[in-house]
Protein backbone atom coordinates (compact mmCIF):
# COMPACT_ATOMS: atom_id res chain seq x y z
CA UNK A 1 16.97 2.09 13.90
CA UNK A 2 18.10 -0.29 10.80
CA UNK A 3 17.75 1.33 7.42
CA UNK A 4 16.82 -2.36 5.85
CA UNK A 5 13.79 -4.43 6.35
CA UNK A 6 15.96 -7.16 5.47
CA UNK A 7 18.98 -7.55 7.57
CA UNK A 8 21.21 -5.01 9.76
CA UNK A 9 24.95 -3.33 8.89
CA UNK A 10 26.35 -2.37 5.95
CA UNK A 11 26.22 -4.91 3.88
CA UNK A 12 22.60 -5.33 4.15
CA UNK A 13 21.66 -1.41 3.82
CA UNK A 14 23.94 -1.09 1.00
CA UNK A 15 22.30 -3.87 -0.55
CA UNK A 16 18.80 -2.34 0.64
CA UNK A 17 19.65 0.88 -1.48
CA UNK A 18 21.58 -0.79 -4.29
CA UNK A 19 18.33 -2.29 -5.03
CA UNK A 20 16.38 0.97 -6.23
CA UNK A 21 18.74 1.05 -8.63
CA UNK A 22 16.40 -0.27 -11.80
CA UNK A 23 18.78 -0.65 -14.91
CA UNK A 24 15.74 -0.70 -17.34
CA UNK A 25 14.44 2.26 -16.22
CA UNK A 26 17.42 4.63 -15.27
CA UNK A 27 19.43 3.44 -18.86
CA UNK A 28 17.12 5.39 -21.03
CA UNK A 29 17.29 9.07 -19.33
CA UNK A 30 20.91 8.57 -18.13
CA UNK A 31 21.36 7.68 -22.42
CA UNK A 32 19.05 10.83 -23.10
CA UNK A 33 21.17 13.12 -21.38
CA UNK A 34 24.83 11.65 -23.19
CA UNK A 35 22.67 11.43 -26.59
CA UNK A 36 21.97 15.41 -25.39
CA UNK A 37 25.83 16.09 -25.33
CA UNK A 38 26.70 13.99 -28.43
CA UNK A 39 24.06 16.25 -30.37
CA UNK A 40 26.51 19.05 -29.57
CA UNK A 41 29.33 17.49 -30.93
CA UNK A 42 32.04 18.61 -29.20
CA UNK A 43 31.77 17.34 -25.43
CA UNK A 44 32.96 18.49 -22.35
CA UNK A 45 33.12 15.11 -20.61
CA UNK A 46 33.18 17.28 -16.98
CA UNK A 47 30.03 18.78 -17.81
CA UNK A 48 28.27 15.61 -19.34
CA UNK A 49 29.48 13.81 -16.01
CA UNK A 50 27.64 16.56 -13.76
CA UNK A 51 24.26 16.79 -16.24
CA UNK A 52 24.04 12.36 -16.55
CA UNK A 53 24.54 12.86 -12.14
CA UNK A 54 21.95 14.89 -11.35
CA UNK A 55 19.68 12.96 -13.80
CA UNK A 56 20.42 9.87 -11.80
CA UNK A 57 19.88 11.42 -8.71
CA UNK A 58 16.12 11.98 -10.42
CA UNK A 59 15.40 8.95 -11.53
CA UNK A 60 16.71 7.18 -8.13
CA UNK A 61 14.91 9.58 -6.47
CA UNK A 62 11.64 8.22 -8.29
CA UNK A 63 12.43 5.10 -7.40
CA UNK A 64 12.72 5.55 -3.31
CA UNK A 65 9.69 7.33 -3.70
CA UNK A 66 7.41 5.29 -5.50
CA UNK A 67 8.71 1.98 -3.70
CA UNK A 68 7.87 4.66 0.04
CA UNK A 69 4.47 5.48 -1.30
CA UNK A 70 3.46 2.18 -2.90
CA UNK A 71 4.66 0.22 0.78
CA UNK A 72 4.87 2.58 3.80
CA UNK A 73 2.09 4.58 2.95
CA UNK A 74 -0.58 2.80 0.46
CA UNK A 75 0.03 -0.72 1.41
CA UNK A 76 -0.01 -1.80 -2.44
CA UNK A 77 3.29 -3.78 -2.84
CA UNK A 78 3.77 -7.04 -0.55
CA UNK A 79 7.61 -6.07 0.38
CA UNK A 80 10.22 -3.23 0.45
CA UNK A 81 14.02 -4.03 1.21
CA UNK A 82 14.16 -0.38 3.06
CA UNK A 83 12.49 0.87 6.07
CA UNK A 84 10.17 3.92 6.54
CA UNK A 85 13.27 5.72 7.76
CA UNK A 86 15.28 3.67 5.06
CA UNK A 87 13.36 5.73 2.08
CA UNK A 88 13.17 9.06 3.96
CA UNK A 89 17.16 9.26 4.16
CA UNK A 90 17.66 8.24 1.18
CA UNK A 91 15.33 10.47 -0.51
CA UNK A 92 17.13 13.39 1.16
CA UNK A 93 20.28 12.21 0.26
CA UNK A 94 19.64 11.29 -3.95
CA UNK A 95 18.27 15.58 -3.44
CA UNK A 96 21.19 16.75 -1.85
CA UNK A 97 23.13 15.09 -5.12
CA UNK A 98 20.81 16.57 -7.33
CA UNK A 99 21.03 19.85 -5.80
CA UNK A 100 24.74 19.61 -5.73
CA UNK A 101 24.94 19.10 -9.26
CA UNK A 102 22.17 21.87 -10.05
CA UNK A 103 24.46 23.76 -8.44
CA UNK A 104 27.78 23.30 -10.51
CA UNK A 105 25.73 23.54 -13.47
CA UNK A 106 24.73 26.69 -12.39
CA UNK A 107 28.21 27.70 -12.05
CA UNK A 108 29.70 26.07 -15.09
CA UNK A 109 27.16 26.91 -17.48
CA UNK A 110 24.40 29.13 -16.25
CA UNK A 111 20.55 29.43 -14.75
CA UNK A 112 19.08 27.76 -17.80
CA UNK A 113 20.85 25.01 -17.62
CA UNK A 114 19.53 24.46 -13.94
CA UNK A 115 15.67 25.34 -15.55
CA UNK A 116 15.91 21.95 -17.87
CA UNK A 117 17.31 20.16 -15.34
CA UNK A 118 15.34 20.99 -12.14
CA UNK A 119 12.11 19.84 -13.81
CA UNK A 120 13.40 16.69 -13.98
CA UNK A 121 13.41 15.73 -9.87
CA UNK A 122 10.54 17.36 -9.84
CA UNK A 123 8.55 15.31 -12.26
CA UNK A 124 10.26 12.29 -10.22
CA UNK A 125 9.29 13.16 -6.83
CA UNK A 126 5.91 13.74 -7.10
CA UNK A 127 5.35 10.86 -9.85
CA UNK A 128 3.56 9.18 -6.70
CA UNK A 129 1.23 10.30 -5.34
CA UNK A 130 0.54 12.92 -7.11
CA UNK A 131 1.77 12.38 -11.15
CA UNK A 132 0.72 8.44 -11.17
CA UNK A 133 -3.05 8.68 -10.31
CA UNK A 134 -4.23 11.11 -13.69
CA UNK A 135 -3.98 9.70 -17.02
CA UNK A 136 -2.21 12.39 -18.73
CA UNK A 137 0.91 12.74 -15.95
CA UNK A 138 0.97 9.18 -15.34
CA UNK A 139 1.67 8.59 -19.34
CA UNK A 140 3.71 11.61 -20.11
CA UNK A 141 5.63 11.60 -16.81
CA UNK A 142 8.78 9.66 -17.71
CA UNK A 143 9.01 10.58 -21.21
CA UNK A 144 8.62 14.30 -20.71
CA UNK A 145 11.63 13.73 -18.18
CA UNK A 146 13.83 11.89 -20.85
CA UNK A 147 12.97 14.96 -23.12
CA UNK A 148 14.24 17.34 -20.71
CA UNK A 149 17.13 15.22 -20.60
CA UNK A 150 17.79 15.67 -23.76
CA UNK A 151 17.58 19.28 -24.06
CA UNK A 152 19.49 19.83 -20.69
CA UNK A 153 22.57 17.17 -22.19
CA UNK A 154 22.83 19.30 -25.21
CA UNK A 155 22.32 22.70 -23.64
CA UNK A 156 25.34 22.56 -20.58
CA UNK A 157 27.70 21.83 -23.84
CA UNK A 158 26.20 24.69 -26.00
CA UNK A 159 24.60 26.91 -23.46
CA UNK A 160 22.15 26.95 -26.09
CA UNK A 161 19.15 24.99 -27.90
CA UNK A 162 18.69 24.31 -31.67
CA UNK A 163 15.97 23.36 -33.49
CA UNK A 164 17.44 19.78 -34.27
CA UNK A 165 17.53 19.15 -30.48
CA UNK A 166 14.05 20.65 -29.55
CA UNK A 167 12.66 18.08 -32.32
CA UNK A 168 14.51 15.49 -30.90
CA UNK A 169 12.99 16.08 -27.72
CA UNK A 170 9.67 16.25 -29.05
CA UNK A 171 9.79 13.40 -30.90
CA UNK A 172 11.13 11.17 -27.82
CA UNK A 173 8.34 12.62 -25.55
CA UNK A 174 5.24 11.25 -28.13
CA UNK A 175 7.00 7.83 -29.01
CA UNK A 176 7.57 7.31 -25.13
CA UNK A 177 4.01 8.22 -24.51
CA UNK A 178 2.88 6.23 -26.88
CA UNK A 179 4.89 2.77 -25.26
CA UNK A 180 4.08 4.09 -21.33
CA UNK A 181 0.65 3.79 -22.58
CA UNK A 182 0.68 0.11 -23.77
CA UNK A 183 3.09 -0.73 -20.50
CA UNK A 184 0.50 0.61 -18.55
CA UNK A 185 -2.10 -1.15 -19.87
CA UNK A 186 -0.15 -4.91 -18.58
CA UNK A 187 -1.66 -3.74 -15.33
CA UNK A 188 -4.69 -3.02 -16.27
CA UNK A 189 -7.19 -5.39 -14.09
CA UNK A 190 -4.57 -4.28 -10.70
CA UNK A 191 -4.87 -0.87 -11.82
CA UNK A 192 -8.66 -0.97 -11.74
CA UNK A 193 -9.11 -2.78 -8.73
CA UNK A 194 -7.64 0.36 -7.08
CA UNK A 195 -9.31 3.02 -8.76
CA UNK A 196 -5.85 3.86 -10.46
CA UNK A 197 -6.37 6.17 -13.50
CA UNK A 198 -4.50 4.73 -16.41
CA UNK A 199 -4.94 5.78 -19.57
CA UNK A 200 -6.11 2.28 -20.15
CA UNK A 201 -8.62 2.43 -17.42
CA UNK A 202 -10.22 5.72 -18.30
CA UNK A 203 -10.36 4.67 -22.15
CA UNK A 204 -10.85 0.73 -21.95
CA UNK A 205 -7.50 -1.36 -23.31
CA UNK A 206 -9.13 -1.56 -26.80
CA UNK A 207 -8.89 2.40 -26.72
CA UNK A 208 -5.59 2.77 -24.87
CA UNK A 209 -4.30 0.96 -27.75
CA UNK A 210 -5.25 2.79 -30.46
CA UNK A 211 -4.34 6.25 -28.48
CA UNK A 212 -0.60 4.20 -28.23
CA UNK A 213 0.14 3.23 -31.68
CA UNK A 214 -1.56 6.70 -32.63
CA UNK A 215 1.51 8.66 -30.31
CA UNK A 216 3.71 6.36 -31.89
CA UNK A 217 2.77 6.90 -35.92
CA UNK A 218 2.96 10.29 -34.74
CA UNK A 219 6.34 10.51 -33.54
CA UNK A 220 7.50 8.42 -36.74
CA UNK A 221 5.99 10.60 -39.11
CA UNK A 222 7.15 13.40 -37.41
CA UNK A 223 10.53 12.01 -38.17
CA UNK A 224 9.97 11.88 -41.73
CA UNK A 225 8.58 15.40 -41.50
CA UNK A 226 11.05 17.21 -40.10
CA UNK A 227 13.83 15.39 -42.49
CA UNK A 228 11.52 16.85 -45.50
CA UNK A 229 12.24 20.14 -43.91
CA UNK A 230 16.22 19.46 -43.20
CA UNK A 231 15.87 19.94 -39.69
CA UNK A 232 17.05 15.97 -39.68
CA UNK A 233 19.35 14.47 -42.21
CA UNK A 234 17.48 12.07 -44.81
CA UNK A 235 18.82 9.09 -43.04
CA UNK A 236 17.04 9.67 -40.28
CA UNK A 237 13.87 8.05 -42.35
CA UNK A 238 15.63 4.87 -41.50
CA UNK A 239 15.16 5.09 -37.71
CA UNK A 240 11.52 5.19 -38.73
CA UNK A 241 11.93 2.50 -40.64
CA UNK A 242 13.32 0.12 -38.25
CA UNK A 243 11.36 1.07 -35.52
CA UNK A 244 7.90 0.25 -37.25
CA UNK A 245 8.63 -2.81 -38.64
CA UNK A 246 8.94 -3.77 -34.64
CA UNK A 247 5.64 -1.69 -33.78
CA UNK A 248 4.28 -3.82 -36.57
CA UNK A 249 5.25 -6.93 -34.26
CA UNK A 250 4.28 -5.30 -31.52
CA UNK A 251 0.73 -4.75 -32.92
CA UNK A 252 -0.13 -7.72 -32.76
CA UNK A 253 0.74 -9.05 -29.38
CA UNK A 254 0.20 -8.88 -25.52
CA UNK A 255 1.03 -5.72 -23.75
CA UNK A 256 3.94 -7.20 -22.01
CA UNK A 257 5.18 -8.49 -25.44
CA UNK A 258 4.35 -5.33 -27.10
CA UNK A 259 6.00 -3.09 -24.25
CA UNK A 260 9.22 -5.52 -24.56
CA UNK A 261 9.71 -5.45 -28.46
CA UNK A 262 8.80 -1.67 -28.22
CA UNK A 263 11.84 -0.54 -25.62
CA UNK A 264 14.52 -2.55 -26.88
CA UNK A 265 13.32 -0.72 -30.86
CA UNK A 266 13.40 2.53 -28.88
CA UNK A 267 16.87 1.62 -28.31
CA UNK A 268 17.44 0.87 -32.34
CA UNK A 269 15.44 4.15 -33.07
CA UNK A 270 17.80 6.47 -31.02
CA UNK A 271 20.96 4.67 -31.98
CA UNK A 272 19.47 5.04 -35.71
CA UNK A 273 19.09 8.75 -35.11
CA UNK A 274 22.47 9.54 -33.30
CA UNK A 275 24.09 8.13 -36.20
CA UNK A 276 21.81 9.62 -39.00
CA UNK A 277 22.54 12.86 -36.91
CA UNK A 278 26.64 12.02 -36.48
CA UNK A 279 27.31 11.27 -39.32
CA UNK A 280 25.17 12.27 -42.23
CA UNK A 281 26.39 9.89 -44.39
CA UNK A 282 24.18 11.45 -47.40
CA UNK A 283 25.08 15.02 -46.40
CA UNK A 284 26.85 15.38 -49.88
CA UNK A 285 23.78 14.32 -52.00
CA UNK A 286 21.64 16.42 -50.89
């Protein structure tokens, strides 16, 4: 039985699986999990490797899954490049990676380090059905998973957690919130139509917007706040900076615009913050 809706041999299943590999959407926790290790300062590039593995096995897990639920079993999307039997081996093998790694990182570093990461295929598994149909799981979903990536990046260097990287975490998590709300909200009338529960279609998209930029001030201010109380060098200010001047932009477009200026500043606002973090450039004046 063929693994590909589209085509037969290898060329056309590896092609078939290739595609549920999203770029957009796997860069940020795969960058998560090295921004975890970098935190730590001195890396173990072995046990990066095994920690940025098992958190692509999640995300590609999501992936499978979501594309299996949305075709095979709720009839939502209008095609799939892999079969029924396609998705269900390659769900069990994208596990059997993540377990492998859990595994090592068990070995190498310890249980805790598997409790961060576990979480992580678990949250991507069940995203559909289960996580994508309530407002709160569907929202927080992906960013809680990038904040576990965090954590678990920093902890299989450290074997240990600090407050710097617990804020970072909990920064991430509201700012991400805050932009899965607005993306949601570009499907807002589909959403609806199947009795999908949204934020934005539980609160209206006037609503869902102000409950976005709210996460977001949030998560900026918190920034500010926690380099008033030296848990973050002063620089970091600047990644707040930079980032709302684009939310400002963002404000005052579409939701597609607005979800398209506000992932590529995420980007700016992390590399802002690894490098306020690095370096501390105003260390001395302080």
């Amino acid at each position: 039985m063929s693994l590909s809706r589209h085509g037969s041999g290898f060329e056309a299943t590896a092609r078939a699986y290739l595609s549920q590999v999203h770029p957009v959407f796997m860069l940020p926790p795969l960058a998560a999990s090295v921004f975890g290790a970098i935190l730590a300062r001195e890396i173990h590039p072995a046990l990066a490797a095994v920690h940025v593995l098992a958190i692509f096995s999640a995300v590609y897990t999501a992936h499978v899954k979501d594309g299996y639920v949305d075709f095979h079993k709720r009839g939502e999307d209008d095609d799939h490049p892999l079969t029924d039997r396609g998705c269900r081996l390659g769900l069990v093998a994208s596990t059997a990676v993540f377990v492998g790694c859990c595994v090592l990182l068990w070995l190498l570093v310890g249980p805790i380090a598997v409790a961060l990461t576990a979480p992580t295929w678990v949250i991507a598994y069940h995203h559909a059905p289960q996580l994508d149909t309530n407002p709160v799981t569907a929202t927080t979903g992906y960013p809680l998973g990038i904040a576990l990536a965090i954590l678990g990046g920093f902890f299989v260097q450290t074997a240990t957690l600090t407050p710097v990287v617990v804020a970072f975490a909990l920064v991430f998590l509201t700012l991400l919130s805050g932009i899965k709300v607005i993306d949601d909200s570009q499907d807002y009338d589909y959403d609806r139509s199947i009795r999908k529960r949204t934020v934005a279609v539980v609160l209206g998209p006037k609503r869902a917007t102000a409950v976005a930029y709210g996460l977001i001030l949030t998560a900026l201010f918190a920034v500010v706040g926690f380099a008033v109380a030296r848990v973050f060098p002063p620089t970091a200010v600047l990644a707040s900076l930079a980032f709302g001047v684009v939310a400002l932009y963002a404000r005052r477009s579409g939701p597609e615009l607005a979800t398209m200026l506000l992932v590529r500043g995420s980007y700016v606002f992390l590399a802002v913050l690894v490098a306020a973090v690095w370096f501390e450039p105003l260390a001395s004046l302080s």
